[in-house]
N, C-alpha and C. Protein backbone atom coordinates (compact mmCIF):
# COMPACT_ATOMS: atom_id res chain seq x y z
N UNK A 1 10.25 14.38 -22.83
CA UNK A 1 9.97 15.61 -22.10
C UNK A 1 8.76 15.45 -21.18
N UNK A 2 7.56 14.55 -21.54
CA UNK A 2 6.50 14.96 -20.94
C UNK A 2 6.89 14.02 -19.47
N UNK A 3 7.68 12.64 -19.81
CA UNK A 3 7.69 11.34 -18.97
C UNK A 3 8.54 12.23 -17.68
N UNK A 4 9.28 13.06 -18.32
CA UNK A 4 10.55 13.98 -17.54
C UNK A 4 9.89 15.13 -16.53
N UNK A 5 8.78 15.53 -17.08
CA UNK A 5 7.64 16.91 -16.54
C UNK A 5 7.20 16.05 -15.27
N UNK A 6 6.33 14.84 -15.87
CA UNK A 6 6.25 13.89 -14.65
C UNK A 6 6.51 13.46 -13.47
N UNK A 7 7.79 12.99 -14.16
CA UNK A 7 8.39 12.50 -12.93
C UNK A 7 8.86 13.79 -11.76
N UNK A 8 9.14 14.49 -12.16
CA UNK A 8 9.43 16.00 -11.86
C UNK A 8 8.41 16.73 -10.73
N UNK A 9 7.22 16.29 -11.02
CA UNK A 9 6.20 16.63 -10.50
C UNK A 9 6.34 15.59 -9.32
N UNK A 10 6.25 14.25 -9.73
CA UNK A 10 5.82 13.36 -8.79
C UNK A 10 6.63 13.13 -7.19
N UNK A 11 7.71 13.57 -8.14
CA UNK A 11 9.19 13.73 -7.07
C UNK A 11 8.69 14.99 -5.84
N UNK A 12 8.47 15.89 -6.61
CA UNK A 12 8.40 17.22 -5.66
C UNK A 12 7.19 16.70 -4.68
N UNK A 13 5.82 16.60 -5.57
CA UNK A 13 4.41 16.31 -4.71
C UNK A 13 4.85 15.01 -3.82
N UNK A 14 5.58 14.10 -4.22
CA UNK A 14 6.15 12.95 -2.79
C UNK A 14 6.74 13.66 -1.66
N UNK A 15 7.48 14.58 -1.91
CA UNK A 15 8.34 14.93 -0.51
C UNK A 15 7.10 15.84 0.25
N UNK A 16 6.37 17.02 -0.94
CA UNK A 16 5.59 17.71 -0.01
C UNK A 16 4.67 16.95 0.91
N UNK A 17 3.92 15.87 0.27
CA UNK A 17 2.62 15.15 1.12
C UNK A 17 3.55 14.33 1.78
N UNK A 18 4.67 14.10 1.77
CA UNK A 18 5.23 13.31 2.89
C UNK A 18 5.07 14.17 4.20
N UNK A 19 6.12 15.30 3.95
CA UNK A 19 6.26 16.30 4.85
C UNK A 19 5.33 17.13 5.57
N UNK A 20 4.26 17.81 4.63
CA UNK A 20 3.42 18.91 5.04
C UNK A 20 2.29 17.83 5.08
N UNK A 21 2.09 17.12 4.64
CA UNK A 21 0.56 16.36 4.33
C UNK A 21 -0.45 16.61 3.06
N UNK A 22 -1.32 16.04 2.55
CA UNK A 22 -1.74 16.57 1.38
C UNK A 22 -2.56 18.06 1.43
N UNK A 23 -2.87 17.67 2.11
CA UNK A 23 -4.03 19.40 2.59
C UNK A 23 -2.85 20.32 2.67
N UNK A 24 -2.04 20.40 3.30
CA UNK A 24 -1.19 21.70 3.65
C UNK A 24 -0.30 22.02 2.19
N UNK A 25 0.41 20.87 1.45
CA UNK A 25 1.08 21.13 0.42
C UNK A 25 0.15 22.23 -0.54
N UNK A 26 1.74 22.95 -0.84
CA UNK A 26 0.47 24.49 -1.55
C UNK A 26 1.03 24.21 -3.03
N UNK A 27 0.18 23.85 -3.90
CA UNK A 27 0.40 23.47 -5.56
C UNK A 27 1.30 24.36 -6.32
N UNK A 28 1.54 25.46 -5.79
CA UNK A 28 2.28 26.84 -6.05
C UNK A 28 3.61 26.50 -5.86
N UNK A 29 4.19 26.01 -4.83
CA UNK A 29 5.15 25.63 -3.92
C UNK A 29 5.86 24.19 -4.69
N UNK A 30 4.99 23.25 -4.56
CA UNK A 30 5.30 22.31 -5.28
C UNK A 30 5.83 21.73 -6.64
N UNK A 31 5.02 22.80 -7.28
CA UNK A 31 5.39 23.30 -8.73
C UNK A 31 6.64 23.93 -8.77
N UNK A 32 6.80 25.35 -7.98
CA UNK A 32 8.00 25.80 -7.91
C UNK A 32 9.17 24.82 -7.65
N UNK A 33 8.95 23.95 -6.54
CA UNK A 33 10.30 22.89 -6.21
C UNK A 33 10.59 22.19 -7.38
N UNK A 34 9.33 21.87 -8.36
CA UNK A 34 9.70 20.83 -9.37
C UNK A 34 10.09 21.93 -10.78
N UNK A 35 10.35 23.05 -10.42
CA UNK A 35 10.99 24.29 -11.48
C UNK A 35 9.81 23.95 -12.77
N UNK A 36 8.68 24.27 -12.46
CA UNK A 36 7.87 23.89 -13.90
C UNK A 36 6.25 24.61 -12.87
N UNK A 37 5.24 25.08 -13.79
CA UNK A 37 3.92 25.83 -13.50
C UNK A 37 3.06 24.80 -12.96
N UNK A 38 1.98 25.55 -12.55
CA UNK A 38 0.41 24.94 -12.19
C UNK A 38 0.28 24.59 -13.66
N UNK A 39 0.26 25.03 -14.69
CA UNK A 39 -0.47 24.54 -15.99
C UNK A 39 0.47 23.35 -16.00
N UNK A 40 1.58 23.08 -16.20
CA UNK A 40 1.76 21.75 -16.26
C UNK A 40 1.40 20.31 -14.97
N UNK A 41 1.30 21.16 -13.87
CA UNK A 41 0.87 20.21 -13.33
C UNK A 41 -0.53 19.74 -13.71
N UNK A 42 -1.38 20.61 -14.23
CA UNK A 42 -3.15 20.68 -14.68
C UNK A 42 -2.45 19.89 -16.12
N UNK A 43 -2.14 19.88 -17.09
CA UNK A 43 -2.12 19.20 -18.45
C UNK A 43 -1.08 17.72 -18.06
N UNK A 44 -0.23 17.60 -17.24
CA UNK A 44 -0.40 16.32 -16.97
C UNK A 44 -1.32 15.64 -16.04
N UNK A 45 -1.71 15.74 -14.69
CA UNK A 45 -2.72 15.29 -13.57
C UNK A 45 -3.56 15.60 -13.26
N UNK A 46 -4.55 16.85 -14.45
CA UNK A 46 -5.80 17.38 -14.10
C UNK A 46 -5.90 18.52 -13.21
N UNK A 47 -5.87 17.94 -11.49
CA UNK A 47 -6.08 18.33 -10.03
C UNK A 47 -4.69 17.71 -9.57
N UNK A 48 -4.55 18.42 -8.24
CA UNK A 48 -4.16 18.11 -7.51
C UNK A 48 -4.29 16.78 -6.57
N UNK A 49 -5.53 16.52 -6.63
CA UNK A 49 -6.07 14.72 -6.77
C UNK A 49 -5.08 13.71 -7.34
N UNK A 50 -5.20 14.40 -8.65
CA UNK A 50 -4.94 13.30 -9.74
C UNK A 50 -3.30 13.21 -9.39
N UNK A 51 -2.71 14.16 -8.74
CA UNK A 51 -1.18 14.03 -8.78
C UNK A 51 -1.02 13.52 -7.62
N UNK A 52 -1.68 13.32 -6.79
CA UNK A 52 -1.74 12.52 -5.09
C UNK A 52 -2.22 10.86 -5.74
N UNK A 53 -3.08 10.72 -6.41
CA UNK A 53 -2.84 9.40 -7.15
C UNK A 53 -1.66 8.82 -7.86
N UNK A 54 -0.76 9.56 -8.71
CA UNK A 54 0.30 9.33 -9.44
C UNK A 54 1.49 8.74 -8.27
N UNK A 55 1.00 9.59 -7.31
CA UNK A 55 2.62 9.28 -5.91
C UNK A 55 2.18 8.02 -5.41
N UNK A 56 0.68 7.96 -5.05
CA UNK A 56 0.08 6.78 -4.28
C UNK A 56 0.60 5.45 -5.29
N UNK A 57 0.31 5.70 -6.65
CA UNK A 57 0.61 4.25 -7.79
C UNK A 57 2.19 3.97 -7.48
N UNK A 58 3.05 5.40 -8.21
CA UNK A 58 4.52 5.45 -7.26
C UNK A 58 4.56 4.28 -6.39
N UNK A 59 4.40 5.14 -4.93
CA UNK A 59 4.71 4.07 -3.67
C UNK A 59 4.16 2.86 -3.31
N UNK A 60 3.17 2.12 -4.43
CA UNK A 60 2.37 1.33 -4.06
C UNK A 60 3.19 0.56 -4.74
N UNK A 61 4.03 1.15 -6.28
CA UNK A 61 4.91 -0.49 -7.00
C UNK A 61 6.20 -0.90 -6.22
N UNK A 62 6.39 0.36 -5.18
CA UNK A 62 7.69 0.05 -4.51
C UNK A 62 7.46 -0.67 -3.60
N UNK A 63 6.14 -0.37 -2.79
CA UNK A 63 5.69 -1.54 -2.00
C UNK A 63 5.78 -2.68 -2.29
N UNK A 64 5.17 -3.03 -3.76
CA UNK A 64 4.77 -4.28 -4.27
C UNK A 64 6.42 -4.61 -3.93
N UNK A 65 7.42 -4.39 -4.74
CA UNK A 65 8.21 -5.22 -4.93
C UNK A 65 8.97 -5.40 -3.60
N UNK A 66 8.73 -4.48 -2.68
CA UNK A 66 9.35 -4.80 -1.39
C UNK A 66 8.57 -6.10 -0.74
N UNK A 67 7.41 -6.00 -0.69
CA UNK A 67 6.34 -7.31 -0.52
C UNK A 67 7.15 -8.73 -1.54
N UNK A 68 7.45 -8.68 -2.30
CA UNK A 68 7.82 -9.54 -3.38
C UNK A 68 8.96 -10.20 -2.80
N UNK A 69 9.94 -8.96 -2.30
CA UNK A 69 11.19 -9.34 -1.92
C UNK A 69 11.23 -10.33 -0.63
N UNK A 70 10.26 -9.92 0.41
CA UNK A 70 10.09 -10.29 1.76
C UNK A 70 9.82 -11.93 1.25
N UNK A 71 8.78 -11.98 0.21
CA UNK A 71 8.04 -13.52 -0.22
C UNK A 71 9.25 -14.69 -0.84
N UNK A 72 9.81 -13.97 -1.86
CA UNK A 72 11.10 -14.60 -1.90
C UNK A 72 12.22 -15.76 -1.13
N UNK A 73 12.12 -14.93 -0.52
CA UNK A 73 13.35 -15.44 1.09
C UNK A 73 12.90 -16.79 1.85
N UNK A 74 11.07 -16.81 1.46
CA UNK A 74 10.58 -17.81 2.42
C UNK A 74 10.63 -19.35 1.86
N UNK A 75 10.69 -20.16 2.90
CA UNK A 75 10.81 -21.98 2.79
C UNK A 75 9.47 -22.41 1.87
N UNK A 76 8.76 -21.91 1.55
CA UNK A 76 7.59 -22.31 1.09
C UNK A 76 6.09 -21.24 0.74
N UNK A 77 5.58 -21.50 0.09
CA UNK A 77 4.46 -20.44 -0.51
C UNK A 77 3.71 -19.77 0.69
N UNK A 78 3.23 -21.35 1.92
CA UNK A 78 2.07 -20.19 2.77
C UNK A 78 3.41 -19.63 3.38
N UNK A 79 4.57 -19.94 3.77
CA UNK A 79 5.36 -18.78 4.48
C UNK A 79 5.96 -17.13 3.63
N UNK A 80 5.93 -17.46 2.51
CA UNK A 80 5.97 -16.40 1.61
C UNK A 80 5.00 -15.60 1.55
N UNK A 81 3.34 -16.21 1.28
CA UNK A 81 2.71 -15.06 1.97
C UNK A 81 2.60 -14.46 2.79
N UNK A 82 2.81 -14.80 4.21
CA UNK A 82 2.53 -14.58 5.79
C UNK A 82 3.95 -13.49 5.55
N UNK A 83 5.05 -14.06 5.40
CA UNK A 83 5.73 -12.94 4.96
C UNK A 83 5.87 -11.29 4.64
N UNK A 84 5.27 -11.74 2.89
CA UNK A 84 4.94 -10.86 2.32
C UNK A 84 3.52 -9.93 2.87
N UNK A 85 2.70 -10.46 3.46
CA UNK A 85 1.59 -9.46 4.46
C UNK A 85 2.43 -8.97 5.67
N UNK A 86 3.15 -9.22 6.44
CA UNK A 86 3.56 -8.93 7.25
C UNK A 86 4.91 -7.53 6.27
N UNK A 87 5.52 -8.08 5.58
CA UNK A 87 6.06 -6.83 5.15
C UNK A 87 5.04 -5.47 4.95
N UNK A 88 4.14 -5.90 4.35
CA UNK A 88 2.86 -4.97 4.05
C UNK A 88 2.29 -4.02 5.69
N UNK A 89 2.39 -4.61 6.68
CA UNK A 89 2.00 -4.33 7.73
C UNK A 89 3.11 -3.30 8.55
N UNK A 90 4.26 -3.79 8.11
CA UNK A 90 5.71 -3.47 8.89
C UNK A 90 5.94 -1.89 8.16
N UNK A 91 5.61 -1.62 6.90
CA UNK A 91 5.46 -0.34 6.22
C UNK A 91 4.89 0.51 6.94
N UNK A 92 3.93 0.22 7.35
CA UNK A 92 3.29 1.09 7.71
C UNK A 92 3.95 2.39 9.21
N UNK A 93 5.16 1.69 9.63
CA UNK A 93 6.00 2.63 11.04
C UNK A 93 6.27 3.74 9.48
N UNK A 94 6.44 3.31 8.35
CA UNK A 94 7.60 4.57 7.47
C UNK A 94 6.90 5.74 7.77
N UNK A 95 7.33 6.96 8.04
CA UNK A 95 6.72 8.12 7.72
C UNK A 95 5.65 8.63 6.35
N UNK A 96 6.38 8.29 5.46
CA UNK A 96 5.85 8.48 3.79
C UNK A 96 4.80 7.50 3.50
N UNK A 97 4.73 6.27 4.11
CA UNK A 97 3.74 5.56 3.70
C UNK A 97 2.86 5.33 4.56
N UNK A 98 3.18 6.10 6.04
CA UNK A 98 2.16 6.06 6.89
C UNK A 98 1.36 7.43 6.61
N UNK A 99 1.94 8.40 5.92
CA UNK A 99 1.40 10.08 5.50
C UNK A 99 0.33 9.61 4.48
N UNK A 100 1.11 8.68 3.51
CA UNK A 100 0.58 9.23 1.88
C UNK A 100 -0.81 8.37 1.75
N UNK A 101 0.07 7.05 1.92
CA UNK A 101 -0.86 5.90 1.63
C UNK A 101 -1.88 5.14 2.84
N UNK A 102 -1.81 5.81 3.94
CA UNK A 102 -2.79 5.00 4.81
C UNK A 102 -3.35 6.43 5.54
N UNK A 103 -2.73 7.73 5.43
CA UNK A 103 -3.50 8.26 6.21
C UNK A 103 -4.21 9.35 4.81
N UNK A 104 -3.52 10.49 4.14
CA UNK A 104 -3.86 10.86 3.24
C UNK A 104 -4.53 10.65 2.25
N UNK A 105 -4.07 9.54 1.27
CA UNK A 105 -4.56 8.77 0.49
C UNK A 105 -5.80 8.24 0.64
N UNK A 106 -6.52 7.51 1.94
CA UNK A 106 -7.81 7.27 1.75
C UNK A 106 -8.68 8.46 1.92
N UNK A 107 -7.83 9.65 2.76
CA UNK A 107 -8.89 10.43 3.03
C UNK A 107 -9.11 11.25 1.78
N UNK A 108 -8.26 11.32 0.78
CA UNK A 108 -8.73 12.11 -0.20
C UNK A 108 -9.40 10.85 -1.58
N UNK A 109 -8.77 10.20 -1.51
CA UNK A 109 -9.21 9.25 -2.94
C UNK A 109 -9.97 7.91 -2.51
N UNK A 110 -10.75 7.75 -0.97
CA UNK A 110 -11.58 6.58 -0.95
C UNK A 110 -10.67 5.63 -0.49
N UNK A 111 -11.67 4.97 -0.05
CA UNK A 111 -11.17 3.29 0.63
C UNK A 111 -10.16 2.30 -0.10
N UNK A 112 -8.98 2.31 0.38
CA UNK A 112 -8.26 1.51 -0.36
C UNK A 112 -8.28 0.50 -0.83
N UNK A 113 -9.17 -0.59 -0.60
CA UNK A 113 -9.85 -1.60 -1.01
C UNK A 113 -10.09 -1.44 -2.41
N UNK A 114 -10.89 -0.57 -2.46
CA UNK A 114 -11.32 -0.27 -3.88
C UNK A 114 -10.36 0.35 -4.97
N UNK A 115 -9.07 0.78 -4.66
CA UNK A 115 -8.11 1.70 -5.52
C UNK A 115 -7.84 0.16 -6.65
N UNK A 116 -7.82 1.04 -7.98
CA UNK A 116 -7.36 0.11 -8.77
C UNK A 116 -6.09 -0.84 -8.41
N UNK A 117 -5.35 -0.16 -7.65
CA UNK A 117 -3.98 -1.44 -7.75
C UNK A 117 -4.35 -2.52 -6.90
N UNK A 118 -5.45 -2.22 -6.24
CA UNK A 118 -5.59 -3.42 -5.07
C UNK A 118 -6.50 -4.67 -6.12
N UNK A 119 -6.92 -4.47 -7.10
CA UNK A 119 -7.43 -5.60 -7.91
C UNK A 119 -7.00 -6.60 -8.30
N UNK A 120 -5.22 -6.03 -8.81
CA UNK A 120 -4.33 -6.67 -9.11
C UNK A 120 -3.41 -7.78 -7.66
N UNK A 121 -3.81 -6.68 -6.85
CA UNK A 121 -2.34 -8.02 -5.18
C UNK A 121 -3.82 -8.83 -4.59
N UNK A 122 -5.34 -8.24 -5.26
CA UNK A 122 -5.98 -9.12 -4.44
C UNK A 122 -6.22 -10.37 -5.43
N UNK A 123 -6.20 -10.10 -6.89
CA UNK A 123 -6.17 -11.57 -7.56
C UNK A 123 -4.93 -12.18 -7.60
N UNK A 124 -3.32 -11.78 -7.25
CA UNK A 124 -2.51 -12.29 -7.06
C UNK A 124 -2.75 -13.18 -5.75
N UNK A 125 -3.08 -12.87 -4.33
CA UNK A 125 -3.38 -13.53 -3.35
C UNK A 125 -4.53 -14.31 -3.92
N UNK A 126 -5.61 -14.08 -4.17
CA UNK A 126 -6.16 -15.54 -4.54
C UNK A 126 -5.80 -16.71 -5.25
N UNK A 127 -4.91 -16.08 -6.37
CA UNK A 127 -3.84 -17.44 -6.90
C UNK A 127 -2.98 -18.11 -5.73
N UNK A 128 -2.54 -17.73 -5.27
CA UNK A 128 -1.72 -17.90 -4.12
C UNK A 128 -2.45 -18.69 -3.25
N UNK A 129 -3.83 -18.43 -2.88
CA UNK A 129 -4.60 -19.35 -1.83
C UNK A 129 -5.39 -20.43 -2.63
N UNK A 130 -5.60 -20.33 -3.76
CA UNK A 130 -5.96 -21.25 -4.83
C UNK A 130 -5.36 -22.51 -4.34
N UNK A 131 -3.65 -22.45 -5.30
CA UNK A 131 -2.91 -22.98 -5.13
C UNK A 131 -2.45 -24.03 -3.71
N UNK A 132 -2.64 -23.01 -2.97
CA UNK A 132 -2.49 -23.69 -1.19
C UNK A 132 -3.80 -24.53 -0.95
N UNK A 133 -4.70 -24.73 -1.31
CA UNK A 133 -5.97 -25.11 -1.01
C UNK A 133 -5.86 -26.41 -2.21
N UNK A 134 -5.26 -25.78 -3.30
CA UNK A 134 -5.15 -27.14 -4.04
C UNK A 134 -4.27 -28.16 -3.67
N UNK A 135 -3.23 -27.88 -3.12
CA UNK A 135 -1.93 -28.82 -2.65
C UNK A 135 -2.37 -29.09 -1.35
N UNK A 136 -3.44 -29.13 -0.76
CA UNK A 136 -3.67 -29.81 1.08
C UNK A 136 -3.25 -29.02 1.92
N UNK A 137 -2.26 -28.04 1.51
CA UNK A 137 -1.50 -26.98 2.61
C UNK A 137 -2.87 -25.81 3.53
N UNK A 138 -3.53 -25.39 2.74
CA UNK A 138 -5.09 -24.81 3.11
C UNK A 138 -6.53 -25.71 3.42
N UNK A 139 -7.22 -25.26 4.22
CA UNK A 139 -8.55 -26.08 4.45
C UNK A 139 -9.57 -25.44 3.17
N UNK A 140 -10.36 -26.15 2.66
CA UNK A 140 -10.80 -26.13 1.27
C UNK A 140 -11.98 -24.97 1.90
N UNK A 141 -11.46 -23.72 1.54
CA UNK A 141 -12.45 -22.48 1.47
C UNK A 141 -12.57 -21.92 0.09
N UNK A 142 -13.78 -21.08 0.02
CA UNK A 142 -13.19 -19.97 -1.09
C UNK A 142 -12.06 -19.28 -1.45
N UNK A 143 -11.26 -19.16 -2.26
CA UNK A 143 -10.07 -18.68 -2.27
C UNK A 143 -10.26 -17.30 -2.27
N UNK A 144 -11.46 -16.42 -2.79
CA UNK A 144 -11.37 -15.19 -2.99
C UNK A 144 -12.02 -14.59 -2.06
N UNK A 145 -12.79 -15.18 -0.96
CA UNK A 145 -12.89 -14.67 0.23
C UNK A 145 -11.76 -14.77 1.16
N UNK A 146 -11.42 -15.85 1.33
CA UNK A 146 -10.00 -16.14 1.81
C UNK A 146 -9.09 -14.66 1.61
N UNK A 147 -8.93 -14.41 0.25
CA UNK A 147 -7.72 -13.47 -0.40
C UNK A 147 -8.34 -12.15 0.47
N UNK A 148 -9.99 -11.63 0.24
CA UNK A 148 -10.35 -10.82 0.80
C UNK A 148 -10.03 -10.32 2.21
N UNK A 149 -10.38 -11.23 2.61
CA UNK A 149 -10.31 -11.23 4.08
C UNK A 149 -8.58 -11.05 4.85
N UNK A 150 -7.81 -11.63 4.01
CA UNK A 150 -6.80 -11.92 4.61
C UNK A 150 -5.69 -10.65 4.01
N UNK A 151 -6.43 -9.88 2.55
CA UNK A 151 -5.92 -8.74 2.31
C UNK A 151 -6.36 -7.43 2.81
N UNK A 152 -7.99 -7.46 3.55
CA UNK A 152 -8.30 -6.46 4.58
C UNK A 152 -7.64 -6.62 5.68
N UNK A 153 -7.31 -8.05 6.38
CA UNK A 153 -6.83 -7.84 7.54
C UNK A 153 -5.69 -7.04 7.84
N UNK A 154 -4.73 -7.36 6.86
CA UNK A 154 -3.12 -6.41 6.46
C UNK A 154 -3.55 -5.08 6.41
N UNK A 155 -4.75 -4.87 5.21
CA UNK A 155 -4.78 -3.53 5.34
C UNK A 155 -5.23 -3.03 5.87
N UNK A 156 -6.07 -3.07 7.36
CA UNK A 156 -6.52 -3.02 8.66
C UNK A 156 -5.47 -2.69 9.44
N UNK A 157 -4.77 -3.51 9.90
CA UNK A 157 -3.77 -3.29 10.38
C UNK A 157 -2.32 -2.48 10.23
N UNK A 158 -2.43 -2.28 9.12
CA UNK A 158 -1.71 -0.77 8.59
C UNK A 158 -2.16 0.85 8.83
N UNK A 159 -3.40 0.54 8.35
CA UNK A 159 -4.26 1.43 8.82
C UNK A 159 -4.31 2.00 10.23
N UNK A 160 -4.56 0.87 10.77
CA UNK A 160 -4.56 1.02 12.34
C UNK A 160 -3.32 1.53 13.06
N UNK A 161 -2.08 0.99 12.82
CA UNK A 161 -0.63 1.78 13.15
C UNK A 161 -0.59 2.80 12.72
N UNK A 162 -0.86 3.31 11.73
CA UNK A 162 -0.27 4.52 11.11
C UNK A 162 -1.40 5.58 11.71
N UNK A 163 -2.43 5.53 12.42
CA UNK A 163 -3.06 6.42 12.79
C UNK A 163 -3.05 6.21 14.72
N UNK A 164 -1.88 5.44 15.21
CA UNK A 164 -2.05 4.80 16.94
C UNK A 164 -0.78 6.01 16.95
N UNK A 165 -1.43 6.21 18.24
CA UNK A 165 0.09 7.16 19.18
C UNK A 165 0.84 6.51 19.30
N UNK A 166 0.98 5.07 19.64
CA UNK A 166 2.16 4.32 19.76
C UNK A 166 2.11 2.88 18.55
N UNK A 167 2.31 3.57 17.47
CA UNK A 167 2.64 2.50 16.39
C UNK A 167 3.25 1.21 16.41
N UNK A 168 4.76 1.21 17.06
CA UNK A 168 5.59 0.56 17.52
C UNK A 168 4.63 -0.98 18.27
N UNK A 169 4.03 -0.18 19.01
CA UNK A 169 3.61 -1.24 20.30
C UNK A 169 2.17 -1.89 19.08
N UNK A 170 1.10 -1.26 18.45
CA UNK A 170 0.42 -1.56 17.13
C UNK A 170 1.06 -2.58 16.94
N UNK A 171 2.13 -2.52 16.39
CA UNK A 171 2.83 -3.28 15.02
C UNK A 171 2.73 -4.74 15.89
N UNK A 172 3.27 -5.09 16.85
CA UNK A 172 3.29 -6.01 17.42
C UNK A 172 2.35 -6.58 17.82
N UNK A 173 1.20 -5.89 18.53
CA UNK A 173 -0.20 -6.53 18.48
C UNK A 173 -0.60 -7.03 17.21
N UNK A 174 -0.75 -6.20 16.37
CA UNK A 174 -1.64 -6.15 14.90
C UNK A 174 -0.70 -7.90 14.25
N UNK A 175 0.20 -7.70 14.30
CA UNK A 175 1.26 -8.86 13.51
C UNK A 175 0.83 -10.12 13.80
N UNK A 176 0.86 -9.94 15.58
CA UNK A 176 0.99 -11.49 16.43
C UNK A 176 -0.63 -11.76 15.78
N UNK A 177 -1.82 -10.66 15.82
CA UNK A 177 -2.83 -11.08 15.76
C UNK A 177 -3.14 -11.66 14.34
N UNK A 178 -2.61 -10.88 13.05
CA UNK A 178 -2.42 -10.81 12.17
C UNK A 178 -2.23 -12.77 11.52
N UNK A 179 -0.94 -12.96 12.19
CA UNK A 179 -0.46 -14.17 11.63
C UNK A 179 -1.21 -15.42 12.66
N UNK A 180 -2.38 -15.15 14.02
CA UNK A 180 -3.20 -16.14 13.88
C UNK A 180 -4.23 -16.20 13.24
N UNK A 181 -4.62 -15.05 12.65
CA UNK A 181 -5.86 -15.07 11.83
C UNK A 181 -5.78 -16.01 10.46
N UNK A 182 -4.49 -15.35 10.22
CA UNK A 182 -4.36 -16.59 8.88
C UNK A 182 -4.09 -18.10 8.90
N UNK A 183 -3.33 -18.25 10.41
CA UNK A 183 -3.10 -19.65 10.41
C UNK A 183 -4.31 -20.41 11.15
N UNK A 184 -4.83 -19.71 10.89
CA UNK A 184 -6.51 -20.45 10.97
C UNK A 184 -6.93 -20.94 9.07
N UNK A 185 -6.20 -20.80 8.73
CA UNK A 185 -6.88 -21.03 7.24
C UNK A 185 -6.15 -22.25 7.15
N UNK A 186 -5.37 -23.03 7.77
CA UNK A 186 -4.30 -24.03 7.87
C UNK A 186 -4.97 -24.94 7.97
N UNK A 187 -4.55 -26.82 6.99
CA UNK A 187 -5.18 -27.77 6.91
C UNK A 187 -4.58 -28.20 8.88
């Protein structure tokens, strides 16, 4: 019941902050769509915060595995990453993840850098550049500045589309620039 209240919630508060944005969605409204009260939204997510976090974790594992999927497909690890950042970048035209997670999302819950899930894709990318740096494929840097740098740049550049009048034309700058920045890390 409670996993069911949840999801219930999370469903409704996704479409509203897609649609209206987080500021405009009215908790009243939202609740009503998800047929359940403000008190349950308060005894599962606190605030209204806390339930704009729950959607952000949401769309961030769907990300992940869409990132995952892109990495997959590729001839080799550094092309799997370059890949998989570039999927990360290409998200950003969606409506929902240009609303929730790059424009909403930092403005209410802080710099994305710092959100817990980013702890986890930024020590995954340092394994990843570890690895490349250990096999000759990378020039022998820090791996976790490396990961840093090369996981702000993506998320820079997401950032940056999802808030340009012309995204489209973004995406293509940000990408081309995107994938020489990293192939500067190349033995």
């Amino acid at each position: 019941m409670v996993e069911e209240t949840r999801a219930k919630l999370i469903q409704a508060a996704r479409r509203a902050f897609a649609r209206q944005g987080y500021s405009a969605a009215s908790m009243d409204d939202l609740t009503a769509a998800a047929g359940l009260t403000r008190g349950a939204l308060y005894h599962n997510f606190g605030d209204k915060k806390g339930l704009l976090q729950a959607v952000v974790d949401q769309i961030d594992g769907e990300m992940l595995e869409r990132m995952r999927a892109a990495q997959e497909h590729a001839a080799n690890q550094w092309q799997g990453l370059l890949q998989e950042s570039v999927a990360y970048i290409e998200m950003a035209l969606e409506p929902e993840i240009q609303r929730i997670m790059l424009l909403d999302g930092p403005a209410v819950l802080g710099d994305p850098s710092q959100w817990p899930n980013q702890t986890a894709c930024l020590r995954r990318t340092e394994s990843i550049l570890q690895g490349l740096i250990d096999d000759g494929t990378l020039k022998p840097v820090d791996a976790e500045a490396a990961a840093r740098l090369i996981n702000g740049a993506a998320l820079n550049a997401a950032l940056w589309i999802a808030a340009a009048d012309d995204p489209q034309a973004v995406l293509k700058k940000a990408v081309a620039a995107f994938l020489e920045l990293a192939t500067g890390l190349r033995r």
